[in-house]
C-alpha atoms as a PDB file:
ATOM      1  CA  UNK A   1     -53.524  14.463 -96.588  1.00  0.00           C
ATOM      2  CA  UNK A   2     -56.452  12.724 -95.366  1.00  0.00           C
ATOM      3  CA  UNK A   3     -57.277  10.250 -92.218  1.00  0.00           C
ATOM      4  CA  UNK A   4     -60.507   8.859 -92.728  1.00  0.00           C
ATOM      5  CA  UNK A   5     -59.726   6.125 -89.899  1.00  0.00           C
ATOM      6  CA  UNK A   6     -59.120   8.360 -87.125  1.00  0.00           C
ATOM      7  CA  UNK A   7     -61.375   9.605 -84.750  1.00  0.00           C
ATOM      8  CA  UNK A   8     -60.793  12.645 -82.064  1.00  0.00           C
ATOM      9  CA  UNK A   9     -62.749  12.257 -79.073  1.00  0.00           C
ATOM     10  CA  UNK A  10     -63.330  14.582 -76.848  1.00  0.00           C
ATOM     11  CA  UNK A  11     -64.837  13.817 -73.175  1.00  0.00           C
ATOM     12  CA  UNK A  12     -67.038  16.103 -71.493  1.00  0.00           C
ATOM     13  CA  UNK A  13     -65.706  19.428 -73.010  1.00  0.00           C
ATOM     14  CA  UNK A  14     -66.991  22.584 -71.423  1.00  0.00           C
ATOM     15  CA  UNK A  15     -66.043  25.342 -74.067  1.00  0.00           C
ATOM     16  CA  UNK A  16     -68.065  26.024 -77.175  1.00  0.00           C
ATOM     17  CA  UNK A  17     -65.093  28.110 -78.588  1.00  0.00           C
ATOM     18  CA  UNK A  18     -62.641  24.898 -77.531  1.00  0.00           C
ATOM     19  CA  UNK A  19     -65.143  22.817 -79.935  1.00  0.00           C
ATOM     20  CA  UNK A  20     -65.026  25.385 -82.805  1.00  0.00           C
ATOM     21  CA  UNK A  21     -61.097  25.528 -82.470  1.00  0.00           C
ATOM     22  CA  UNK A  22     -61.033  22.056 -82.356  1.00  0.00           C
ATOM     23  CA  UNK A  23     -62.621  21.431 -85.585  1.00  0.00           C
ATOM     24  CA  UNK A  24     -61.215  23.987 -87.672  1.00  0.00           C
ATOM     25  CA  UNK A  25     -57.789  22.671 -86.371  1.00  0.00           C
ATOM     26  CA  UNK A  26     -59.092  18.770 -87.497  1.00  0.00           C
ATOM     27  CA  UNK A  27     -59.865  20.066 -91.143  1.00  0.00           C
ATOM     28  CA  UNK A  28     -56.444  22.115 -91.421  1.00  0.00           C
ATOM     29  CA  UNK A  29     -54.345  18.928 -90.764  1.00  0.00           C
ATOM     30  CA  UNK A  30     -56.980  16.597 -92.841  1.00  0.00           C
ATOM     31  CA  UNK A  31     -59.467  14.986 -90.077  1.00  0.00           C
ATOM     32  CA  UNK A  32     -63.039  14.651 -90.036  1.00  0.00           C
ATOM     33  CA  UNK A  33     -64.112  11.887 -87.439  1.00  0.00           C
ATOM     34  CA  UNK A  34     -65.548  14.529 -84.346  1.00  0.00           C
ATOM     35  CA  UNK A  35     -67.006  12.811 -81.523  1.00  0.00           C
ATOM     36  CA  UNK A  36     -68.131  14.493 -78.538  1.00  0.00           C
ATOM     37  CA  UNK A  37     -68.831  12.888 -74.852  1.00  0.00           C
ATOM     38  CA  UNK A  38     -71.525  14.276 -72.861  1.00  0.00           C
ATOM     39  CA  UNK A  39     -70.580  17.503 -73.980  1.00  0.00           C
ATOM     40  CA  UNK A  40     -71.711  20.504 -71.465  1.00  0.00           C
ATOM     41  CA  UNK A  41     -72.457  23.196 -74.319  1.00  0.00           C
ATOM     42  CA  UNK A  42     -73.548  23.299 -77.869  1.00  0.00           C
ATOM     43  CA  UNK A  43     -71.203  22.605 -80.365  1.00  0.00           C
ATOM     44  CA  UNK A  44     -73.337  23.809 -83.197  1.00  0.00           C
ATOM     45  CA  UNK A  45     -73.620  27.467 -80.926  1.00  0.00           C
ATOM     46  CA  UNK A  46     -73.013  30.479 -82.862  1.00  0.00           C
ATOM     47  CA  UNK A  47     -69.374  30.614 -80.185  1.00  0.00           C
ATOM     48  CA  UNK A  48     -68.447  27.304 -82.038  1.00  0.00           C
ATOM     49  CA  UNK A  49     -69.604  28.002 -85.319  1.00  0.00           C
ATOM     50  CA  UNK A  50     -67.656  31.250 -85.329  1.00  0.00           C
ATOM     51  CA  UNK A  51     -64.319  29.864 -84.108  1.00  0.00           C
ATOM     52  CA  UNK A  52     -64.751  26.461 -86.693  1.00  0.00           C
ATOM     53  CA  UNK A  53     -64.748  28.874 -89.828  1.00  0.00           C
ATOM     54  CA  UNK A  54     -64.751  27.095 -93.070  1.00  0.00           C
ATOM     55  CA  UNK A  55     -64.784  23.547 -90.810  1.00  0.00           C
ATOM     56  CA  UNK A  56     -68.402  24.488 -89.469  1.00  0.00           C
ATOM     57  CA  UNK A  57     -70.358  22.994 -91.975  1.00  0.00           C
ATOM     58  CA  UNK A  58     -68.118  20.419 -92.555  1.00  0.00           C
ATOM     59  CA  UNK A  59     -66.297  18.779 -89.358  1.00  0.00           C
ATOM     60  CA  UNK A  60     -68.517  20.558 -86.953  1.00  0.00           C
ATOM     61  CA  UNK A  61     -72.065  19.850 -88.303  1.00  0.00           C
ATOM     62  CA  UNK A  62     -70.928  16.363 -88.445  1.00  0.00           C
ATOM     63  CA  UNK A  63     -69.884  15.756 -85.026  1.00  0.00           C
ATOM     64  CA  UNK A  64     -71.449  12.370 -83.263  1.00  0.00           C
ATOM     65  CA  UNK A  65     -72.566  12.827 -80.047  1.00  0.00           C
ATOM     66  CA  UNK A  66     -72.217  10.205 -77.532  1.00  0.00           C
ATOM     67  CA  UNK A  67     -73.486   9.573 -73.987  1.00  0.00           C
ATOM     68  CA  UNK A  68     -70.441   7.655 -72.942  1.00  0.00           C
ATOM     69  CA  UNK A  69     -67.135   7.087 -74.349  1.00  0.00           C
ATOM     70  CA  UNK A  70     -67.444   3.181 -75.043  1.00  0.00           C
ATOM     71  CA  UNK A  71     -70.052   4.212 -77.404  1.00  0.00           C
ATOM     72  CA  UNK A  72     -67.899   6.765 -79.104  1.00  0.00           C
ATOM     73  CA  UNK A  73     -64.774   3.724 -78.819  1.00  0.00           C
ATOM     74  CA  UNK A  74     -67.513   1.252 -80.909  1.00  0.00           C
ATOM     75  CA  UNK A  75     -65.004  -0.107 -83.879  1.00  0.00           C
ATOM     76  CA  UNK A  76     -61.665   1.286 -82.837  1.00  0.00           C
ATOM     77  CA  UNK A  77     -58.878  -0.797 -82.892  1.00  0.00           C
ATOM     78  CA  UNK A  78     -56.257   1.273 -80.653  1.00  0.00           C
ATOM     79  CA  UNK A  79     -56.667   4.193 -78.363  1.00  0.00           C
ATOM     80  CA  UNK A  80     -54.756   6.965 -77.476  1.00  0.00           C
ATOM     81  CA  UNK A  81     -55.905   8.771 -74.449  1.00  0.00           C
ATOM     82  CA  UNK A  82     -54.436  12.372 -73.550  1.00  0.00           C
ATOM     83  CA  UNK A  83     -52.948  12.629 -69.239  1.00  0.00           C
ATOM     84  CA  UNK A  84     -50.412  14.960 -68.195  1.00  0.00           C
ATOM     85  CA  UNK A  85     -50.311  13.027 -64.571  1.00  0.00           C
ATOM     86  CA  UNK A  86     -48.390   9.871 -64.303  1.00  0.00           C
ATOM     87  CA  UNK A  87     -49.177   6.967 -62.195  1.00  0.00           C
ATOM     88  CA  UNK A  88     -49.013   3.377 -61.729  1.00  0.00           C
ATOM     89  CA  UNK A  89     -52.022   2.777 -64.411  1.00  0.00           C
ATOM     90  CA  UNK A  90     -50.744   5.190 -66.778  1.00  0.00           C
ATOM     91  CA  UNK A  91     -47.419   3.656 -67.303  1.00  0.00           C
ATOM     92  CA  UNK A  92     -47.672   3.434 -71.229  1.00  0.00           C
ATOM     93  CA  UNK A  93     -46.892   6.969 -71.672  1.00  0.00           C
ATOM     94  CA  UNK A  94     -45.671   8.593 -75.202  1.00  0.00           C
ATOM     95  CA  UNK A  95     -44.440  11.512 -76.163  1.00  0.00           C
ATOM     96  CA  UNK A  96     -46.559  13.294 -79.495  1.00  0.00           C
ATOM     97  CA  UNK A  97     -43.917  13.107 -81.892  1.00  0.00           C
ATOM     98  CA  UNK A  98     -44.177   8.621 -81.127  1.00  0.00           C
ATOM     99  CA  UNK A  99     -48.266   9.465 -82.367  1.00  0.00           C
ATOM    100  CA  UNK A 100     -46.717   9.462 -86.626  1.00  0.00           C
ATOM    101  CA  UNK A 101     -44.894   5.913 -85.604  1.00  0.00           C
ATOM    102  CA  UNK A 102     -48.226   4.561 -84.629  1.00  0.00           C
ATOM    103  CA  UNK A 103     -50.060   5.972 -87.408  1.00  0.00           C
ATOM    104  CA  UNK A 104     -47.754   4.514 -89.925  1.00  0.00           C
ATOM    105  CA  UNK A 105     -48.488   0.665 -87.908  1.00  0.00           C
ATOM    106  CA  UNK A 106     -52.252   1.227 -88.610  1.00  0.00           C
ATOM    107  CA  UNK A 107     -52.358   2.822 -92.167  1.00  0.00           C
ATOM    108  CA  UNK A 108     -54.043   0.037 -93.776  1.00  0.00           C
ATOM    109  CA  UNK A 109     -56.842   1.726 -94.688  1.00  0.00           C
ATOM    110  CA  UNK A 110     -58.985  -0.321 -92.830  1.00  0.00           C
ATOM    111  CA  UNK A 111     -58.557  -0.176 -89.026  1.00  0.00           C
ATOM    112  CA  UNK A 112     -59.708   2.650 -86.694  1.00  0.00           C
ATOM    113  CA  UNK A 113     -57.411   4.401 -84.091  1.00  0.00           C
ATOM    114  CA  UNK A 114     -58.603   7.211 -81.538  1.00  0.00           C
ATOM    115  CA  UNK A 115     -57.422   9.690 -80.380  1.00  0.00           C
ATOM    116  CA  UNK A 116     -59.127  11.194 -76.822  1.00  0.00           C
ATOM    117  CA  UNK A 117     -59.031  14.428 -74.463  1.00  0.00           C
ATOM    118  CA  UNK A 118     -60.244  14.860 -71.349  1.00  0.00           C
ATOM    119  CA  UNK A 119     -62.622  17.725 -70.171  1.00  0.00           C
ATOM    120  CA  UNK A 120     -61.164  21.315 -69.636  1.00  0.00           C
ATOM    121  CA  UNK A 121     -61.188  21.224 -65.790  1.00  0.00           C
ATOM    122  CA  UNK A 122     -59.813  18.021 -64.721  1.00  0.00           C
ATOM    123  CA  UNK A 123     -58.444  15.863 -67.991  1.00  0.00           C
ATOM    124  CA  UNK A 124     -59.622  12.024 -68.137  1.00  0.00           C
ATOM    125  CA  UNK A 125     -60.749   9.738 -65.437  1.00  0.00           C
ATOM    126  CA  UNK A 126     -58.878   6.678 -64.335  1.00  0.00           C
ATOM    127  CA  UNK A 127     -61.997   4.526 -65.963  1.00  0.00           C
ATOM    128  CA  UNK A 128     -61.985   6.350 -69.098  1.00  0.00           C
ATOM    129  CA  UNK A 129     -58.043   5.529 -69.434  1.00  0.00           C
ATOM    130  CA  UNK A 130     -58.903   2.280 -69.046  1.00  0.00           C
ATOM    131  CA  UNK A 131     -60.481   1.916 -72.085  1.00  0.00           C
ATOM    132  CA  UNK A 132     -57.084   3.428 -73.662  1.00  0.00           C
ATOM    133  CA  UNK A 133     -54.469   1.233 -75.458  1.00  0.00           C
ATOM    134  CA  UNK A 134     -51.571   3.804 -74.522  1.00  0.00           C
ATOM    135  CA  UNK A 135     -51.244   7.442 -73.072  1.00  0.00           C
ATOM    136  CA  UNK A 136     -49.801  10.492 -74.489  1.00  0.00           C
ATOM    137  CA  UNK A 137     -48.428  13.401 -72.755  1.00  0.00           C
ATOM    138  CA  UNK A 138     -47.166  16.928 -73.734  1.00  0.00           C
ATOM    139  CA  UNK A 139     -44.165  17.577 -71.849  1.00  0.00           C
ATOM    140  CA  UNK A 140     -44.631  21.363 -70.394  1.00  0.00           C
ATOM    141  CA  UNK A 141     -43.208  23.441 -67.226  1.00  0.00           C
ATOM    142  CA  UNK A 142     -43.802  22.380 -63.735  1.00  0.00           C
ATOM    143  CA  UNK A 143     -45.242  25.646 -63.532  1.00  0.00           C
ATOM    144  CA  UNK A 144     -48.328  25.150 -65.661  1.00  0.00           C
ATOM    145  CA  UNK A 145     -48.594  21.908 -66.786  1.00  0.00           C
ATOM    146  CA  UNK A 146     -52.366  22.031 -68.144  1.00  0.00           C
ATOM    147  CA  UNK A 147     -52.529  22.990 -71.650  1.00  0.00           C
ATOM    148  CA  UNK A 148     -56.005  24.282 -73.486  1.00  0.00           C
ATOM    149  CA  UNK A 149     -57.668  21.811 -74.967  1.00  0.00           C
ATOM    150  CA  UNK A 150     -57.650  23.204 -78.530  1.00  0.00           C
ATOM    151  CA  UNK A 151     -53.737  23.472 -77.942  1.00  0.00           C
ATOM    152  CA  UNK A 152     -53.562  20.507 -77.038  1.00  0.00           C
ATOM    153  CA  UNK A 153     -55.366  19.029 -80.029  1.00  0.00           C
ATOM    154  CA  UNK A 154     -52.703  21.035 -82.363  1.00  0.00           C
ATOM    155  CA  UNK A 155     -49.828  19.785 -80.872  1.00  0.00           C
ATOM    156  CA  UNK A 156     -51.490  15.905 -81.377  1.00  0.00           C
ATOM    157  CA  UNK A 157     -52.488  16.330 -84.638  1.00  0.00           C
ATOM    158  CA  UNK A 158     -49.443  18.186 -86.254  1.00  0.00           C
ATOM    159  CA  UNK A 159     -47.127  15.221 -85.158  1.00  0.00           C
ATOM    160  CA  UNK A 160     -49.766  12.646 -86.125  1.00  0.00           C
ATOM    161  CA  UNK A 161     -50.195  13.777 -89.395  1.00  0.00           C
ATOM    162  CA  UNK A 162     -46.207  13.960 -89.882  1.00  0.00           C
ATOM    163  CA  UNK A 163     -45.250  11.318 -92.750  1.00  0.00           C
ATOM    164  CA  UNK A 164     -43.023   9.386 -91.742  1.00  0.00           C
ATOM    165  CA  UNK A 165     -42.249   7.270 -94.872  1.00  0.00           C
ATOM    166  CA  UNK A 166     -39.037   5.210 -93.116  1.00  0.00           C
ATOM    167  CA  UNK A 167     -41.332   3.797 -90.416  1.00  0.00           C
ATOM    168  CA  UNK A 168     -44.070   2.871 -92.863  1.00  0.00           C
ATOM    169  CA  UNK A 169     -41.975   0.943 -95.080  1.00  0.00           C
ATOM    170  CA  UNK A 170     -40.471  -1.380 -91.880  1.00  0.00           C
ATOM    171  CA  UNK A 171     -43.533  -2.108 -89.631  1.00  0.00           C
ATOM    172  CA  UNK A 172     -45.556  -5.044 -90.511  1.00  0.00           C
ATOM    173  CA  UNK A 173     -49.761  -3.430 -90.467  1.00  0.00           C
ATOM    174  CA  UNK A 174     -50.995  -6.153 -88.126  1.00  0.00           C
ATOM    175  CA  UNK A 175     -54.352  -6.713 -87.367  1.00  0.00           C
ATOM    176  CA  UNK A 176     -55.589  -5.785 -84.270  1.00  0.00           C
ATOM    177  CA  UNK A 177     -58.426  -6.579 -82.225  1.00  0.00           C
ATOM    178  CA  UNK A 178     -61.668  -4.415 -81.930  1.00  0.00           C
ATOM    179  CA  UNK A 179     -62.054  -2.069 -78.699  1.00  0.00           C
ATOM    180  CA  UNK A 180     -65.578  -3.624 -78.090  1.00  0.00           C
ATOM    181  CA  UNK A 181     -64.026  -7.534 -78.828  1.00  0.00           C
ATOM    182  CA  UNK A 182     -61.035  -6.540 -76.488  1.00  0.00           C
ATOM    183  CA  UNK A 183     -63.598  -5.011 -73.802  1.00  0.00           C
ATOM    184  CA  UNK A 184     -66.081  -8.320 -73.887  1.00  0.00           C
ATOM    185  CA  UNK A 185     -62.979 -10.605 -73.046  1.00  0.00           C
ATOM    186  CA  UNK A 186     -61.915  -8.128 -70.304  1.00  0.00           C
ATOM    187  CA  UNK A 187     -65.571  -8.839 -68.951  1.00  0.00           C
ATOM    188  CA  UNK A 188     -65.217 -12.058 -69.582  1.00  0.00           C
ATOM    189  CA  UNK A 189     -61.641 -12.170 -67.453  1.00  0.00           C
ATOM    190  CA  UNK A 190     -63.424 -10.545 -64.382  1.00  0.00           C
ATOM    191  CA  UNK A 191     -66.190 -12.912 -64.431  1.00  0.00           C
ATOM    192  CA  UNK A 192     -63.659 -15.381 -64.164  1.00  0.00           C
ATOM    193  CA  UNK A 193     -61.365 -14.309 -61.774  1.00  0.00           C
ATOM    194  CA  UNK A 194     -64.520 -13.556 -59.563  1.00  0.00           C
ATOM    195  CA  UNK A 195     -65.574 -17.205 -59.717  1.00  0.00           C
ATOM    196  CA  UNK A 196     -62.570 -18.373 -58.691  1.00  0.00           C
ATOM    197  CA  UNK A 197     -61.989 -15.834 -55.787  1.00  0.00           C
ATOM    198  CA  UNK A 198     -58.949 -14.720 -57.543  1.00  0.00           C
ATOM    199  CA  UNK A 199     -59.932 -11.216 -56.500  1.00  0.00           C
ATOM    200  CA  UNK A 200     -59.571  -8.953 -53.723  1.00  0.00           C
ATOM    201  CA  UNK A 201     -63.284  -8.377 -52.662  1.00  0.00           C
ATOM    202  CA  UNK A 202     -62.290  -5.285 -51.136  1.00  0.00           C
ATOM    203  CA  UNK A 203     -60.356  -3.906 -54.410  1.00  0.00           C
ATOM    204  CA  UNK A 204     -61.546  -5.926 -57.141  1.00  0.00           C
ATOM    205  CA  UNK A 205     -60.161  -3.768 -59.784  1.00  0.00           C
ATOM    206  CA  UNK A 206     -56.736  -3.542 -58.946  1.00  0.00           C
ATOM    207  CA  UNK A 207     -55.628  -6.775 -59.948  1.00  0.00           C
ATOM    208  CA  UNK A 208     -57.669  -5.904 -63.589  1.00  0.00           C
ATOM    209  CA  UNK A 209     -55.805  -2.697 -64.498  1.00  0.00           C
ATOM    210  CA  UNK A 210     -52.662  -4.322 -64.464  1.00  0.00           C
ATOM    211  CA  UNK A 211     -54.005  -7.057 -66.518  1.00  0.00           C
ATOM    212  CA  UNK A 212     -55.691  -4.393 -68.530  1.00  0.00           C
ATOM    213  CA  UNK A 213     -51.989  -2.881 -69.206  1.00  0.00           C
ATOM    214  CA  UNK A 214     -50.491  -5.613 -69.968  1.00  0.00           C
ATOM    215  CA  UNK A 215     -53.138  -6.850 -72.214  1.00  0.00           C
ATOM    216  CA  UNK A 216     -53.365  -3.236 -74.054  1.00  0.00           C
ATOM    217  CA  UNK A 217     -49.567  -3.142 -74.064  1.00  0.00           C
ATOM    218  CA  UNK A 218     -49.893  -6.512 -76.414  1.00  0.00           C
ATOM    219  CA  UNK A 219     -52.023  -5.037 -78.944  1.00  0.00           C
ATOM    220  CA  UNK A 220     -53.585  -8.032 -78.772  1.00  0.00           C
ATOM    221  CA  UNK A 221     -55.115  -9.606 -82.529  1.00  0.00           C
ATOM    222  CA  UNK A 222     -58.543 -11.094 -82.636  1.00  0.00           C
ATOM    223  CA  UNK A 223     -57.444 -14.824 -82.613  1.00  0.00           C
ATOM    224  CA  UNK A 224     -55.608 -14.063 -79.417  1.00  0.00           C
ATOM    225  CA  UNK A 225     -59.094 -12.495 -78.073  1.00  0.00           C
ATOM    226  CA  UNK A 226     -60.719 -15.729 -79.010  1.00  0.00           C
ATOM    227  CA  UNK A 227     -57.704 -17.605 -77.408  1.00  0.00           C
ATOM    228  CA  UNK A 228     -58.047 -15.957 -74.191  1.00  0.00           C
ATOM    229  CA  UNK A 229     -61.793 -16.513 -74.109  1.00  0.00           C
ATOM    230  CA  UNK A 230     -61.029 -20.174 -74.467  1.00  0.00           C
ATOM    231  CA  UNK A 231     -59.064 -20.297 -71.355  1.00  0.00           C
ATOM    232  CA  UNK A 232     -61.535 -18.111 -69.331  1.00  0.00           C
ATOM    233  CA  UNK A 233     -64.372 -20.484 -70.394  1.00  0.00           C
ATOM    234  CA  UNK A 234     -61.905 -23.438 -69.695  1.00  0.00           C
ATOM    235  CA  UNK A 235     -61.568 -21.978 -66.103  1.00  0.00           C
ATOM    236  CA  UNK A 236     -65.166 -21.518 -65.618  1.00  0.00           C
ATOM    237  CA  UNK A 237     -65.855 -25.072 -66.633  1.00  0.00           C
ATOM    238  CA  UNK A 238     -62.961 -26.600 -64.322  1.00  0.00           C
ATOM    239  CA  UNK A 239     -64.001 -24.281 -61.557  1.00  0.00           C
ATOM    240  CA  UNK A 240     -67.251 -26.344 -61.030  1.00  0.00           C
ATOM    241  CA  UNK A 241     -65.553 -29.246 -60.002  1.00  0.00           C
ATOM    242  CA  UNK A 242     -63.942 -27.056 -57.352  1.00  0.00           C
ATOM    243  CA  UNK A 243     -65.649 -27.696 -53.713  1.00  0.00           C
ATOM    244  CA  UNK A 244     -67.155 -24.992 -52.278  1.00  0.00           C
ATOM    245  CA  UNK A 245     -65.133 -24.979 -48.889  1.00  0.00           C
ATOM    246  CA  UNK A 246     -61.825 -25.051 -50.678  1.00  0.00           C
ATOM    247  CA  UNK A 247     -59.923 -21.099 -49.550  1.00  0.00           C
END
């Protein structure tokens, strides 16, 4: 049981022993791909090292450290980012046991899906679920609803390394579009609608997260990327002919 095309981010983590857990737990359910976010401690400390066990000179030595997570994204084709709040931009929420289900969509062997958590203290920012496909949360008590990290990371990877033979034999493996192709016509889109006055000066990003969901939410393919370029650029060229004291 091995998934070489999954990657486990984690953002910002705080805890050396967290890190440690975390990759021992990666190597007993057959993962490898360890990136780390701005991390706050070592993760080669003798407090990781200790807790990582046999996965220390494996998993743990060959952790990538990143300075921001659209670095640590570079190649993905679907992201999974980790909330337990709800909201209206984090809508596309799953619960663990749906993580096998997507799995089985993207084991061709040949695109990447992520998997990300949040920092200890105060989970993932609203920008860094942006950059997320879908959300999953762990259902727990009202009471404490924050899990540990490196429980949190058990829970994931348990269910996401569940076969699930019955959905891999029905779903069509589709190709989808790269994070960093799917983020340049998101730039692209914004560029646009700023031309065109299309957005709220005072709140220019609301109008882009919902486009952002709805876009993630279509797993879009890269000849629909290109597509939607087209009618960006199509929009940019009409928008020259546009006089200036139109509202």
């Amino acid at each position: 049981m091995h998934f070489p095309n999954i990657r486990i981010v984690l953002v910002n983590p705080q805890g050396a022993l967290n890190i440690g857990s975390v990759a021992r737990i990666m190597k007993n359910f057959g993962f490898a791909d360890l990136r780390l976010v701005t991390p706050r401690t070592n993760h080669l400390s003798k407090q990781a090292t200790d807790m990582a066990v046999s996965a220390k000179e494996t998993t743990l030595k060959d952790a990538k450290v990143f300075d921001n997570l659209q670095d640590a994204l570079h190649g993905c084709h679907f992201t999974i980012g980790t909330s337990t709040r709800q909201g209206k931009y984090r809508q596309e929420l799953i619960e663990p046991r749906g993580l096998s289900t997507l799995q089985a969509r993207m084991d061709d062997g040949k695109q990447k899906m992520a998997l990300v958590f949040g920092p200890e203290d105060h989970g993932l920012t609203t920008a860094d679920l942006d950059l997320c496909n879908c959300f999953v949360r762990i259902r727990t008590s009202a009471d404490l609803r924050s899990l540990n990290l490196a429980q949190a990371v058990t829970i994931c990877l348990y269910e996401l390394s569940r076969d699930d033979l019955s959905c891999q034999q029905q779903e069509e493996v589709r190709e989808k579009a790269t994070f960093e192709d799917f983020e340049a016509m998101i730039t692209h889109m914004k560029q646009t609608f700023n031309t065109i006055q299309y957005l709220n000066p005072q709140n220019p990003d609301h109008i882009i997260h919902t486009y952002r969901r709805l876009f993630s939410r279509a797993n879009l393919d890269p000849r629909e990327v290109i597509v939607l370029h087209g009618l960006w650029s199509k929009i940019d060229y009409l928008s020259k002919f546009i006089p200036d004291d139109i509202s």
